[in-house]
Protein backbone atom coordinates (compact mmCIF):
# COMPACT_ATOMS: atom_id res chain seq x y z
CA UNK A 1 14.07 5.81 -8.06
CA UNK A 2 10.91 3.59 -8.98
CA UNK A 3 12.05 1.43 -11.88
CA UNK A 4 8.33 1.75 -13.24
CA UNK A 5 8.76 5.65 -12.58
CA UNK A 6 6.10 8.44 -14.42
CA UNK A 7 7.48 11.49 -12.06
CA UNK A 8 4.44 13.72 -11.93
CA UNK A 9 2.18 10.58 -11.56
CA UNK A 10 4.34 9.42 -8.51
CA UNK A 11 4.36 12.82 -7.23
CA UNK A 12 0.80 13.30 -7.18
CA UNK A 13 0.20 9.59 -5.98
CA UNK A 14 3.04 9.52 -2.78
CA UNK A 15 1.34 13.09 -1.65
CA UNK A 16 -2.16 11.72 -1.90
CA UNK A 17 -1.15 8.71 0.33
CA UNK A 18 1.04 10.78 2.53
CA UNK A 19 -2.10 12.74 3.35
CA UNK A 20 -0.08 16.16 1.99
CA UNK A 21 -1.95 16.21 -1.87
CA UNK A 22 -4.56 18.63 -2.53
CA UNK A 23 -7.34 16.20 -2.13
CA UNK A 24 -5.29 13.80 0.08
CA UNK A 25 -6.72 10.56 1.24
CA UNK A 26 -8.32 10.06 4.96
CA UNK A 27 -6.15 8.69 7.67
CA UNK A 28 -8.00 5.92 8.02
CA UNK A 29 -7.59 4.66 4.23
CA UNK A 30 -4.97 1.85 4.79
CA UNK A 31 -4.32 -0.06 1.31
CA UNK A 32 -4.47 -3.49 1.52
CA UNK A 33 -1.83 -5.14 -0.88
CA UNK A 34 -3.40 -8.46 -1.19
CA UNK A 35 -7.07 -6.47 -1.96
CA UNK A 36 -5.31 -4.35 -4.63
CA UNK A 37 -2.98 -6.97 -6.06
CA UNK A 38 -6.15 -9.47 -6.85
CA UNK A 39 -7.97 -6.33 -8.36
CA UNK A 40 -5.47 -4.57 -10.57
CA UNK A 41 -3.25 -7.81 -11.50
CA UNK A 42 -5.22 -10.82 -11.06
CA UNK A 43 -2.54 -12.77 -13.28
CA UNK A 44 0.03 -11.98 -11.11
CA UNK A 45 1.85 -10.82 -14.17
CA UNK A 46 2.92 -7.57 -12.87
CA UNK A 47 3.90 -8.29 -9.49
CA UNK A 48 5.74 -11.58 -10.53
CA UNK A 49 7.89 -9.17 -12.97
CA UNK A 50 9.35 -7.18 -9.85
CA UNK A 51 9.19 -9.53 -7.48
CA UNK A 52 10.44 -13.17 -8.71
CA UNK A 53 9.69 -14.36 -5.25
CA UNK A 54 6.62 -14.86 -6.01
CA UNK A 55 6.87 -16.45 -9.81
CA UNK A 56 6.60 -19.64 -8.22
CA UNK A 57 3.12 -21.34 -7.28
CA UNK A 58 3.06 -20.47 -3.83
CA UNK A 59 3.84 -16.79 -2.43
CA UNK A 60 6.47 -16.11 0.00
CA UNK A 61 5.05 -16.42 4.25
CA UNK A 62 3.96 -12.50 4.96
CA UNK A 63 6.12 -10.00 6.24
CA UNK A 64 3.50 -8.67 8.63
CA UNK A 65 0.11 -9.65 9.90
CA UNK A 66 -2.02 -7.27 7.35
CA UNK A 67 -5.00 -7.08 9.74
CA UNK A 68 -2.69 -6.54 12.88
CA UNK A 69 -0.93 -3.36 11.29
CA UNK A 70 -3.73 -2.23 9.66
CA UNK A 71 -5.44 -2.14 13.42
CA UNK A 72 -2.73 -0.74 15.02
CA UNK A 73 -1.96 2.09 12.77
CA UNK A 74 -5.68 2.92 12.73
CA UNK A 75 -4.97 3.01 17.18
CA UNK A 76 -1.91 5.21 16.11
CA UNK A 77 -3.86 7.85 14.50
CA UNK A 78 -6.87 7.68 16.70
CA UNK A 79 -4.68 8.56 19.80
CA UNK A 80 -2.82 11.60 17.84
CA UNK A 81 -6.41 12.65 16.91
CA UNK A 82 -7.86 12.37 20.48
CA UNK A 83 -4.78 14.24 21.97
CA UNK A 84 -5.04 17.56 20.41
């Protein structure tokens, strides 16, 4: 369970982003966290609410290489396209 839940927004929004919604996003729309983070909360305020790690005045080292994933998920998807 989200602790922010609104159930028929989150079901709309997961099957959008899944790519299952009735208007679902494009495989090759990746969200960047960092991009949407510094548009819908440039404070921080919401994100250092959930995630205390980064109340202080330096964020936490990344979990992944954003560009790196990004590229290889968009290789992912281009070879499932190009087998069928």
């Amino acid at each position: 369970t989200l602790v922010d839940a609104d159930p028929v927004v989150n079901a709309a929004s997961w099957q959008w982003v899944a790519g299952s919604g009735a208007d679902a996003a494009p495989y090759f729309r990746i969200f960047n966290p960092e991009l949407q983070a510094a548009k819908f909360d440039p404070d921080g305020t919401y994100v250092r609410q959930w995630a205390p790690e980064y109340a202080g005045d330096e964020a936490p080292e990344p979990i992944v290489d954003l560009k790196a994933t990004r590229d290889a998920a968009l290789a992912a998807y281009e070879a499932v396209k190009n087998s069928r």
